[in-house]
N, C-alpha and C. Protein backbone atom coordinates (compact mmCIF):
# COMPACT_ATOMS: atom_id res chain seq x y z
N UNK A 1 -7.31 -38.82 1.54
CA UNK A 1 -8.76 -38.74 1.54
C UNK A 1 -9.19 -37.77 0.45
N UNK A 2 -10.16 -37.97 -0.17
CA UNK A 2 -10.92 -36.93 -1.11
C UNK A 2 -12.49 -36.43 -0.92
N UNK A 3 -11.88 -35.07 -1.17
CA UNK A 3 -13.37 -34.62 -1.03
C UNK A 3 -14.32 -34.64 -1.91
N UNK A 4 -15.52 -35.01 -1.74
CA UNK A 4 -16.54 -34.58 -2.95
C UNK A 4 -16.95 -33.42 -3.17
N UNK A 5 -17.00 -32.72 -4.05
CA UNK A 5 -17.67 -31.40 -4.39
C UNK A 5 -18.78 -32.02 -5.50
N UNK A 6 -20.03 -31.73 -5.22
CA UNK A 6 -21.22 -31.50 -5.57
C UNK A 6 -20.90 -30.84 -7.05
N UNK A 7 -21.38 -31.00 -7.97
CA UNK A 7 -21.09 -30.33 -9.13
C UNK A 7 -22.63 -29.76 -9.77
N UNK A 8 -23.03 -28.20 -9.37
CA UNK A 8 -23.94 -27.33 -9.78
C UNK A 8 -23.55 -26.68 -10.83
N UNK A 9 -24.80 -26.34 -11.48
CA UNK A 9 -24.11 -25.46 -12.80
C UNK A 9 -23.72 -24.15 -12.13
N UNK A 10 -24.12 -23.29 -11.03
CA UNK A 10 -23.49 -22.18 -11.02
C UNK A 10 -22.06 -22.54 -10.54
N UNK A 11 -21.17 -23.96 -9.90
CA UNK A 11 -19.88 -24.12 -9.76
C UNK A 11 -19.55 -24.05 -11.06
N UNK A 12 -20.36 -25.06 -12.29
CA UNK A 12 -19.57 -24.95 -13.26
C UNK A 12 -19.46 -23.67 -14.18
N UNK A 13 -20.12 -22.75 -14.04
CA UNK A 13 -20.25 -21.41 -14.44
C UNK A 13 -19.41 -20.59 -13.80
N UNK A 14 -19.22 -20.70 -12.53
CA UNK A 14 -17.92 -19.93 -12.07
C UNK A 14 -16.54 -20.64 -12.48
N UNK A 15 -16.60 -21.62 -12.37
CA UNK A 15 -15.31 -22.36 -13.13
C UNK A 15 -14.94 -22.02 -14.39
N UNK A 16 -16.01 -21.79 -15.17
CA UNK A 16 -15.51 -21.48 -16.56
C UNK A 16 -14.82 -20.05 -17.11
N UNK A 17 -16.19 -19.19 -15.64
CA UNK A 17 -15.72 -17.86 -16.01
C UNK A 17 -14.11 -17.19 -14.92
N UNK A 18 -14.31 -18.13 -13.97
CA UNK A 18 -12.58 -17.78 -13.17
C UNK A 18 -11.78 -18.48 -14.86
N UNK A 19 -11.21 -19.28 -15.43
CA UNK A 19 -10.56 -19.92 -16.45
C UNK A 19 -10.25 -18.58 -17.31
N UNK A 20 -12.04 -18.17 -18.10
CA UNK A 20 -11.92 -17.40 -19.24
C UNK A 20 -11.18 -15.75 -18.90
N UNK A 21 -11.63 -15.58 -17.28
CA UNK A 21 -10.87 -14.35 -17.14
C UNK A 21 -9.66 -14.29 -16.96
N UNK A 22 -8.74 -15.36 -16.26
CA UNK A 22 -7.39 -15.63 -16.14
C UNK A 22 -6.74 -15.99 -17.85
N UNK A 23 -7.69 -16.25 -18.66
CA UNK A 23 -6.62 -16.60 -20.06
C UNK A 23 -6.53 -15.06 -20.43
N UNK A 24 -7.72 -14.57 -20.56
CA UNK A 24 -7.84 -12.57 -20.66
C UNK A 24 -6.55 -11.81 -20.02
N UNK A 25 -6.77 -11.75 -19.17
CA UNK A 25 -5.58 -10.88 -17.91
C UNK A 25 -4.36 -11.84 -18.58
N UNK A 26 -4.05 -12.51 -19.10
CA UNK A 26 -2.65 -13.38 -19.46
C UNK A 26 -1.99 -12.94 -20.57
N UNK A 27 -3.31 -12.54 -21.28
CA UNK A 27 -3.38 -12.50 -22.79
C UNK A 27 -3.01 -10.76 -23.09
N UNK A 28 -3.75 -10.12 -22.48
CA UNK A 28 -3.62 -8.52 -22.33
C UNK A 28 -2.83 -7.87 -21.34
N UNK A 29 -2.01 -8.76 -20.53
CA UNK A 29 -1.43 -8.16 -19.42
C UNK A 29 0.51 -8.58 -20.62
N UNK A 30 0.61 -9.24 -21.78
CA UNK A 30 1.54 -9.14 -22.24
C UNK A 30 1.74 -8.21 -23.16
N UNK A 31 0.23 -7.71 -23.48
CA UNK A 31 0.61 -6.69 -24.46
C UNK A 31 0.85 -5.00 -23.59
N UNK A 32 -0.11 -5.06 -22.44
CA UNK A 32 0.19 -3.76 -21.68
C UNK A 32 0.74 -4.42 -20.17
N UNK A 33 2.31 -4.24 -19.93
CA UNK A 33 2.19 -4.94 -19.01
C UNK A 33 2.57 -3.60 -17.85
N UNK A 34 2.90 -2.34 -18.58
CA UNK A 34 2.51 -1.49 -17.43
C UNK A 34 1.11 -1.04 -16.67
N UNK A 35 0.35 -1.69 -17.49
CA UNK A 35 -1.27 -1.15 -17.26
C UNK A 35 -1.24 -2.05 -16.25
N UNK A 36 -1.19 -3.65 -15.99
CA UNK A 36 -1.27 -4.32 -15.26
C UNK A 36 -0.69 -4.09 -14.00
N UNK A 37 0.50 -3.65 -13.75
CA UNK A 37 1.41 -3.35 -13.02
C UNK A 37 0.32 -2.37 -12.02
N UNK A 38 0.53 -1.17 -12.53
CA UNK A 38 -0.65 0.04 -11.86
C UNK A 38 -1.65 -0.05 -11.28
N UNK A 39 -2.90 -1.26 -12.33
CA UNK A 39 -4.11 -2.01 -11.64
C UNK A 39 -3.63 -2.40 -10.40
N UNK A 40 -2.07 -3.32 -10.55
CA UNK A 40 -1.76 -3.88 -8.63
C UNK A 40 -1.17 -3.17 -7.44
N UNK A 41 -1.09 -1.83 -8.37
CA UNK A 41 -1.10 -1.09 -6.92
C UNK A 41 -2.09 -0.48 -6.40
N UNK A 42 -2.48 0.21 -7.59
CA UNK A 42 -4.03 0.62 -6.92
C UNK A 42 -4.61 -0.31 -6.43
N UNK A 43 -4.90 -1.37 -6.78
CA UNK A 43 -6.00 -2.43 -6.01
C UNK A 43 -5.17 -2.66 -4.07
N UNK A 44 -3.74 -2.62 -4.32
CA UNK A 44 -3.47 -3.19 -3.12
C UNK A 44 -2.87 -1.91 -2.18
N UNK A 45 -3.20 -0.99 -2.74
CA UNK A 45 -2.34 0.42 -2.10
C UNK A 45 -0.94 0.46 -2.01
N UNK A 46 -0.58 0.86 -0.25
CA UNK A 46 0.44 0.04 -0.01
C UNK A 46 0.85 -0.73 0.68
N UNK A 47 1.89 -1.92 0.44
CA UNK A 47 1.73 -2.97 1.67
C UNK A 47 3.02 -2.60 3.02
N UNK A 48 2.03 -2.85 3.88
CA UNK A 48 2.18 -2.52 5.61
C UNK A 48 3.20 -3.86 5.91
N UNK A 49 3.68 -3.29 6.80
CA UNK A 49 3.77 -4.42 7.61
C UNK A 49 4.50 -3.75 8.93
N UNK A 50 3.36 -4.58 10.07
CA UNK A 50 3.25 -4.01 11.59
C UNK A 50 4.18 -4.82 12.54
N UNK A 51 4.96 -4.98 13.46
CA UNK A 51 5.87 -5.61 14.37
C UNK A 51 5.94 -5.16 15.81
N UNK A 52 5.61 -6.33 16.47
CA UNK A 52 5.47 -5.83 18.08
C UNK A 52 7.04 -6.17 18.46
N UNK A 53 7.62 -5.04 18.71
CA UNK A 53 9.06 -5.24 19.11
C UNK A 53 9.09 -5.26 20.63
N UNK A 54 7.52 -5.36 21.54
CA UNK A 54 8.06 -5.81 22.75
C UNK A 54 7.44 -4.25 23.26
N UNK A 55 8.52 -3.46 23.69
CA UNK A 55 8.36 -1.94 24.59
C UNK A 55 7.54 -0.88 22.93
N UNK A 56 7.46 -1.36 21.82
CA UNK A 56 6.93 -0.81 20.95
C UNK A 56 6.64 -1.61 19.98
N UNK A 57 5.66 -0.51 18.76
CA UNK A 57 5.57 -1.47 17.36
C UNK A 57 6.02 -0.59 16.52
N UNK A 58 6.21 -1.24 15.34
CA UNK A 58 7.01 -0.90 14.32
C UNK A 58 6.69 -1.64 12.63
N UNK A 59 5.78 0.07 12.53
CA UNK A 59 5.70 0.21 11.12
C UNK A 59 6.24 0.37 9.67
N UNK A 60 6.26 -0.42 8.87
CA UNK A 60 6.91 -0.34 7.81
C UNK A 60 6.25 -0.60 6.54
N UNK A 61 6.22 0.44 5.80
CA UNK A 61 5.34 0.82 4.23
C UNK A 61 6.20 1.06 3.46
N UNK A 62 6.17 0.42 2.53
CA UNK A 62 7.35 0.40 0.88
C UNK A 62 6.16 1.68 0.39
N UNK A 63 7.20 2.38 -0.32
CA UNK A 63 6.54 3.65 -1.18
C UNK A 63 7.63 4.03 -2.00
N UNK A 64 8.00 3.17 -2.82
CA UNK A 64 8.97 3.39 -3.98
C UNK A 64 8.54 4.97 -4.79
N UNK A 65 9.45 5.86 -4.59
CA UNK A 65 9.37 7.00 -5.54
C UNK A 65 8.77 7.86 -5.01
N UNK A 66 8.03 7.93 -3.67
CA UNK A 66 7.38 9.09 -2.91
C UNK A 66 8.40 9.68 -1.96
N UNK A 67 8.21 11.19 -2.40
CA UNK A 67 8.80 12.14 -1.54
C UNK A 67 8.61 12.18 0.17
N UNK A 68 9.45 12.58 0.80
CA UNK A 68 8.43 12.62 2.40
C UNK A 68 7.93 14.06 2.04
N UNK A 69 7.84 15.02 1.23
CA UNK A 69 7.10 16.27 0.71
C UNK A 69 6.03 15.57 0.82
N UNK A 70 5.91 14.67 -0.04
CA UNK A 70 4.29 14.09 0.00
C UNK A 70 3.82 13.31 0.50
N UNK A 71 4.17 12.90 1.97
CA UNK A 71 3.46 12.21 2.71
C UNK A 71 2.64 13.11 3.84
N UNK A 72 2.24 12.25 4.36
CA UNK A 72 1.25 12.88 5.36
C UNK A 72 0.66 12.11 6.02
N UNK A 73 1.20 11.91 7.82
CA UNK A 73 0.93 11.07 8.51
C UNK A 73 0.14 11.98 9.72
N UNK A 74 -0.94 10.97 9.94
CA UNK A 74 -1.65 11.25 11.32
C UNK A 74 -1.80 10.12 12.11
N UNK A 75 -1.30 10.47 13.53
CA UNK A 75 -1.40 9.42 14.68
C UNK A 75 -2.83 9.67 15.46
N UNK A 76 -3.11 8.30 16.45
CA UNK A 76 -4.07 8.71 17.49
C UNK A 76 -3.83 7.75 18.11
N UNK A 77 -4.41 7.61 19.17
CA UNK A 77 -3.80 6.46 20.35
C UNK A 77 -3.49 5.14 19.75
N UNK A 78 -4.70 4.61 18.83
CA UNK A 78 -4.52 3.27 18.72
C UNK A 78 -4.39 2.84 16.99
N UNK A 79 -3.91 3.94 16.15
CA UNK A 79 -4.01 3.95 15.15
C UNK A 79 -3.14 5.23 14.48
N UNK A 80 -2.97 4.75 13.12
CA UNK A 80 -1.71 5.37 12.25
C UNK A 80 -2.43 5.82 10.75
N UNK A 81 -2.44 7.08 10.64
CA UNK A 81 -2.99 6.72 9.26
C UNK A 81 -1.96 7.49 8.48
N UNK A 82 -1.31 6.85 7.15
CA UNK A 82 -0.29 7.15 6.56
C UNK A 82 -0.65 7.38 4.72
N UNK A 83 -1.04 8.39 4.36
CA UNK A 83 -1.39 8.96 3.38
C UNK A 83 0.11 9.41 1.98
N UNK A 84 -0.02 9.25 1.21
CA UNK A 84 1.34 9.36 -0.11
C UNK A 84 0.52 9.94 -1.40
N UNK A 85 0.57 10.79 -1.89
CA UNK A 85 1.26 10.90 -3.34
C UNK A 85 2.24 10.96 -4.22
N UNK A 86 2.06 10.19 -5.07
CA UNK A 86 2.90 9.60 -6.17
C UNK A 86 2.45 10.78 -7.59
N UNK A 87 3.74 11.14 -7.90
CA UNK A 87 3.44 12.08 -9.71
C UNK A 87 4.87 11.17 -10.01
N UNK A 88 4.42 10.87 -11.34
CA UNK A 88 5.51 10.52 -12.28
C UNK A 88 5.63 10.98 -13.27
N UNK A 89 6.13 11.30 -14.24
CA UNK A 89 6.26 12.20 -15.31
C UNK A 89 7.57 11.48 -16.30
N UNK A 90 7.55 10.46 -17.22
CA UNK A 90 8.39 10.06 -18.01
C UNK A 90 8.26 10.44 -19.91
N UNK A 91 9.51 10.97 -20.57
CA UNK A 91 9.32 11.02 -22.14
C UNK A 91 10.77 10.93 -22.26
N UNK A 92 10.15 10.44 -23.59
CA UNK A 92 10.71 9.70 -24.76
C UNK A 92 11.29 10.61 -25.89
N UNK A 93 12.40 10.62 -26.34
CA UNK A 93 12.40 11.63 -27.48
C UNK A 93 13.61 10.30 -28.63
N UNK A 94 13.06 10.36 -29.38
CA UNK A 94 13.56 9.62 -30.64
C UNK A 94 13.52 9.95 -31.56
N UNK A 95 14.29 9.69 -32.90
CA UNK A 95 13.65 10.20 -33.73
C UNK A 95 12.56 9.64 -35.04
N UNK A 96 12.28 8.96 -34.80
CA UNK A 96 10.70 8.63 -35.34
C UNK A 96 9.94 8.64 -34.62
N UNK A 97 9.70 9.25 -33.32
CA UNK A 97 8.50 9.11 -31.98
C UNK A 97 8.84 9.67 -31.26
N UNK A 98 8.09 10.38 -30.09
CA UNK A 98 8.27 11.24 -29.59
C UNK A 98 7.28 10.36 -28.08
N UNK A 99 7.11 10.17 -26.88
CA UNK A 99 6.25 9.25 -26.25
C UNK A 99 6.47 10.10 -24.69
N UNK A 100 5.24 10.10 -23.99
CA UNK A 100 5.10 10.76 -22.73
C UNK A 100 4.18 10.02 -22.45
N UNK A 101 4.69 10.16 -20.73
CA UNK A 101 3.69 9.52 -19.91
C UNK A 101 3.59 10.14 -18.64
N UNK A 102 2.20 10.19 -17.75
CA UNK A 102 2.66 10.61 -16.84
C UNK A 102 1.46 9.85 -15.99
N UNK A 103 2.32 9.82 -14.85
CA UNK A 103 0.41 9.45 -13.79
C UNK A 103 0.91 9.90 -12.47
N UNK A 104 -0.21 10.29 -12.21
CA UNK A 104 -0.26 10.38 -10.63
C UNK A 104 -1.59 9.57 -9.96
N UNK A 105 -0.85 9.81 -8.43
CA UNK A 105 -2.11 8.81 -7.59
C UNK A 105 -1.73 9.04 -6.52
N UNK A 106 -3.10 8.80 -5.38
CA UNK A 106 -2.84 9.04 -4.11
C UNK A 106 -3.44 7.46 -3.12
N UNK A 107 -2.25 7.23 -2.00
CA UNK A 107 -2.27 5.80 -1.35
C UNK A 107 -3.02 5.99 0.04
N UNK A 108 -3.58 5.68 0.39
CA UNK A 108 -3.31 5.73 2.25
C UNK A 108 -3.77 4.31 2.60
N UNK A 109 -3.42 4.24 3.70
CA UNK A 109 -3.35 3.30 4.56
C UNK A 109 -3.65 3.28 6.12
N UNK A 110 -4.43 3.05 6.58
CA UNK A 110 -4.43 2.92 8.29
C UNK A 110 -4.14 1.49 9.35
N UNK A 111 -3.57 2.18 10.06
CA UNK A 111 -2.69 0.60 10.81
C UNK A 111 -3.66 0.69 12.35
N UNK A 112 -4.17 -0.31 12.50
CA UNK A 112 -4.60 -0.19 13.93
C UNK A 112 -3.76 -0.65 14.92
N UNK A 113 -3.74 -0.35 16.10
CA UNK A 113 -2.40 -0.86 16.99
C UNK A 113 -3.07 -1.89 18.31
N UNK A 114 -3.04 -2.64 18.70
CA UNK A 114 -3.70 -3.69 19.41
C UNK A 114 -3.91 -3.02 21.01
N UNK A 115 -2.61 -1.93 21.50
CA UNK A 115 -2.43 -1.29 22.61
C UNK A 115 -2.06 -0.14 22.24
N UNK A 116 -2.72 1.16 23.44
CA UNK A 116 -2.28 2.46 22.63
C UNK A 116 -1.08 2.41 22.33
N UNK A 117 -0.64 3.82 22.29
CA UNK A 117 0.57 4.23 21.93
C UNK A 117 1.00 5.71 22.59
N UNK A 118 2.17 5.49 22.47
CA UNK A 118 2.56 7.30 22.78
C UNK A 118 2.91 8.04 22.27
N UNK A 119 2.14 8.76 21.75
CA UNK A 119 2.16 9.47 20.19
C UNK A 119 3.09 10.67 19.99
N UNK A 120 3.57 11.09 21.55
CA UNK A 120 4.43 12.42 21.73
C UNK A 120 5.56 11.62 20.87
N UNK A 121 5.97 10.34 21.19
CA UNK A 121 7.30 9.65 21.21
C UNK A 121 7.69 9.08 19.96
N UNK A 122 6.25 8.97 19.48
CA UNK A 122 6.24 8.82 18.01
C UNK A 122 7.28 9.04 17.00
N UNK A 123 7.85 8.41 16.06
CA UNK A 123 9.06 8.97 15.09
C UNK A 123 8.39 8.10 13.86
N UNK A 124 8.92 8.43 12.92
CA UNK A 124 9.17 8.34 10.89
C UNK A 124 10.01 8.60 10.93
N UNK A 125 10.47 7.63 9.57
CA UNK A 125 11.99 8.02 8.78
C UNK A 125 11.12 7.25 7.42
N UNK A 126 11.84 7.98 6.08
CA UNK A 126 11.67 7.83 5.01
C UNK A 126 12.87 7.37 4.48
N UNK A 127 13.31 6.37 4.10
CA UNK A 127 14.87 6.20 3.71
C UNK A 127 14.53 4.49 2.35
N UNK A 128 15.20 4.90 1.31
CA UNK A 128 15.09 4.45 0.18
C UNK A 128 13.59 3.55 -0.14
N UNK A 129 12.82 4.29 -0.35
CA UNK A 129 11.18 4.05 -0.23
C UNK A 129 11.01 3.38 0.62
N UNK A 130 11.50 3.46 1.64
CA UNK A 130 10.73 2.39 3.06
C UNK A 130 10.30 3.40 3.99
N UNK A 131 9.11 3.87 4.08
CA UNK A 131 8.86 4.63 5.30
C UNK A 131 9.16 3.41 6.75
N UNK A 132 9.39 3.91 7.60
CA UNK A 132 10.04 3.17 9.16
C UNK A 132 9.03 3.99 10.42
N UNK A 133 7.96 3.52 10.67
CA UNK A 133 7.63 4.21 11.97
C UNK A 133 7.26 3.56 13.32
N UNK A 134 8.07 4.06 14.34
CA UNK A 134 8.48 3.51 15.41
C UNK A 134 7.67 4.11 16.48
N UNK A 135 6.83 3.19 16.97
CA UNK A 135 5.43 3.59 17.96
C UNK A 135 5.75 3.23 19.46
N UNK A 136 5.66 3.63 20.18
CA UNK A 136 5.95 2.95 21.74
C UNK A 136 4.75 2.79 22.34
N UNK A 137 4.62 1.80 23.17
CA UNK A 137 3.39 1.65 23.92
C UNK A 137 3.96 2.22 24.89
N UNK A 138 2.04 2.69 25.30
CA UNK A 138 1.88 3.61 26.43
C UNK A 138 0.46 2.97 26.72
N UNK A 139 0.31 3.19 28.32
CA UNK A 139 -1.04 2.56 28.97
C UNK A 139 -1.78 3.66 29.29
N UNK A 140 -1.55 5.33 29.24
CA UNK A 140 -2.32 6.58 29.30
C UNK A 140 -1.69 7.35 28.99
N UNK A 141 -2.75 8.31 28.34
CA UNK A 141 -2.12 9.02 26.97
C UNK A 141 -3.08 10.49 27.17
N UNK A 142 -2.20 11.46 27.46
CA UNK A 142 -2.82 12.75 27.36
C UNK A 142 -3.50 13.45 26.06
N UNK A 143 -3.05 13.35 25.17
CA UNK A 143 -3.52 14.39 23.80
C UNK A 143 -3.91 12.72 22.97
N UNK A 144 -5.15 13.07 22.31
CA UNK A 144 -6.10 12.44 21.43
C UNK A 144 -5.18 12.14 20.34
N UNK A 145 -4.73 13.80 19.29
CA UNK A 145 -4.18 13.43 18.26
C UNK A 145 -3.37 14.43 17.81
N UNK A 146 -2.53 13.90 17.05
CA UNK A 146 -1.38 15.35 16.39
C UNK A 146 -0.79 14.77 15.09
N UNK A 147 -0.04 15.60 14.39
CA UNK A 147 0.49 15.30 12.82
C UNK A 147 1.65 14.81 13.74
N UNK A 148 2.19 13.71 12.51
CA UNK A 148 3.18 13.66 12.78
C UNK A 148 4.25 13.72 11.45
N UNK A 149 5.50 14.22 11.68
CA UNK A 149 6.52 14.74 10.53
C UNK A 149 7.44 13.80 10.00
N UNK A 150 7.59 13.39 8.84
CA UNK A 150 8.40 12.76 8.48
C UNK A 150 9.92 13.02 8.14
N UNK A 151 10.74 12.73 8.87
CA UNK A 151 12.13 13.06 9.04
C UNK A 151 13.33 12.40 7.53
């Protein structure tokens, strides 16, 4: 079966201009393709991913190159919020050029949890940029909120 789409000039005006910006980003993302790279993290932070293992859930955030020095996690019953800075600092020494770079940036992220949690029971692990945090459900929960430490 086929659909008809109606053909307006503002479709065909977005059509032209989704096209002209994808040949752009194609065109300039080969000449800087670390610039591009950076734009996709900043735009996407970092990516989560949440798992109901049943008696708990279980958080997991890629953070290639962050220290657990520089993280900084806060729990609360029904939610995780997991904060990172990133410093990089790279040079070049050759001898016709000499080249440095450096950037820093800061990520966070908040995970909502569908059922509380028990935040005493709470654990992190940081192990080859995968932060790992392991939440247990709980149906009543004494203390609101506390840091929690990354191991």
């Amino acid at each position: 079966m086929k659909f008809l789409i109606r053909k307006t000039p503002e479709n065909f005006i977005r059509t032209v201009n989704d096209e002209i910006s994808s040949l752009l980003n194609r065109h300039f993302d080969s000449y800087f393709p670390e610039a591009a790279y950076w734009e996709e993290m900043d735009k996407y932070s970092m990516p989560v991913e949440m798992t109901d293992k049943g008696k708990e859930y279980q958080v997991k955030a890629e953070l290639p190159g962050v220290k657990k020095e520089d993280l900084d996690i806060d729990i609360d019953k029904n939610y995780i919020v997991i904060n990172a800075r990133k410093e990089e600092e790279k040079e070049e020494n050759e001898k016709s050029y000499k080249k440095s770079e450096f950037r820093y940036g800061e990520f966070s992220r908040t995970v909502y949890f569908p059922e509380e949690i028990d935040i005493e029971k709470t654990e992190a692990k940081l192990e080859h940029g995968v932060l790992k945090v392991h939440a247990p459900k709980m149906y009543a929960q004494k203390e609101a909120k506390r840091k929690l430490t990354v191991k």
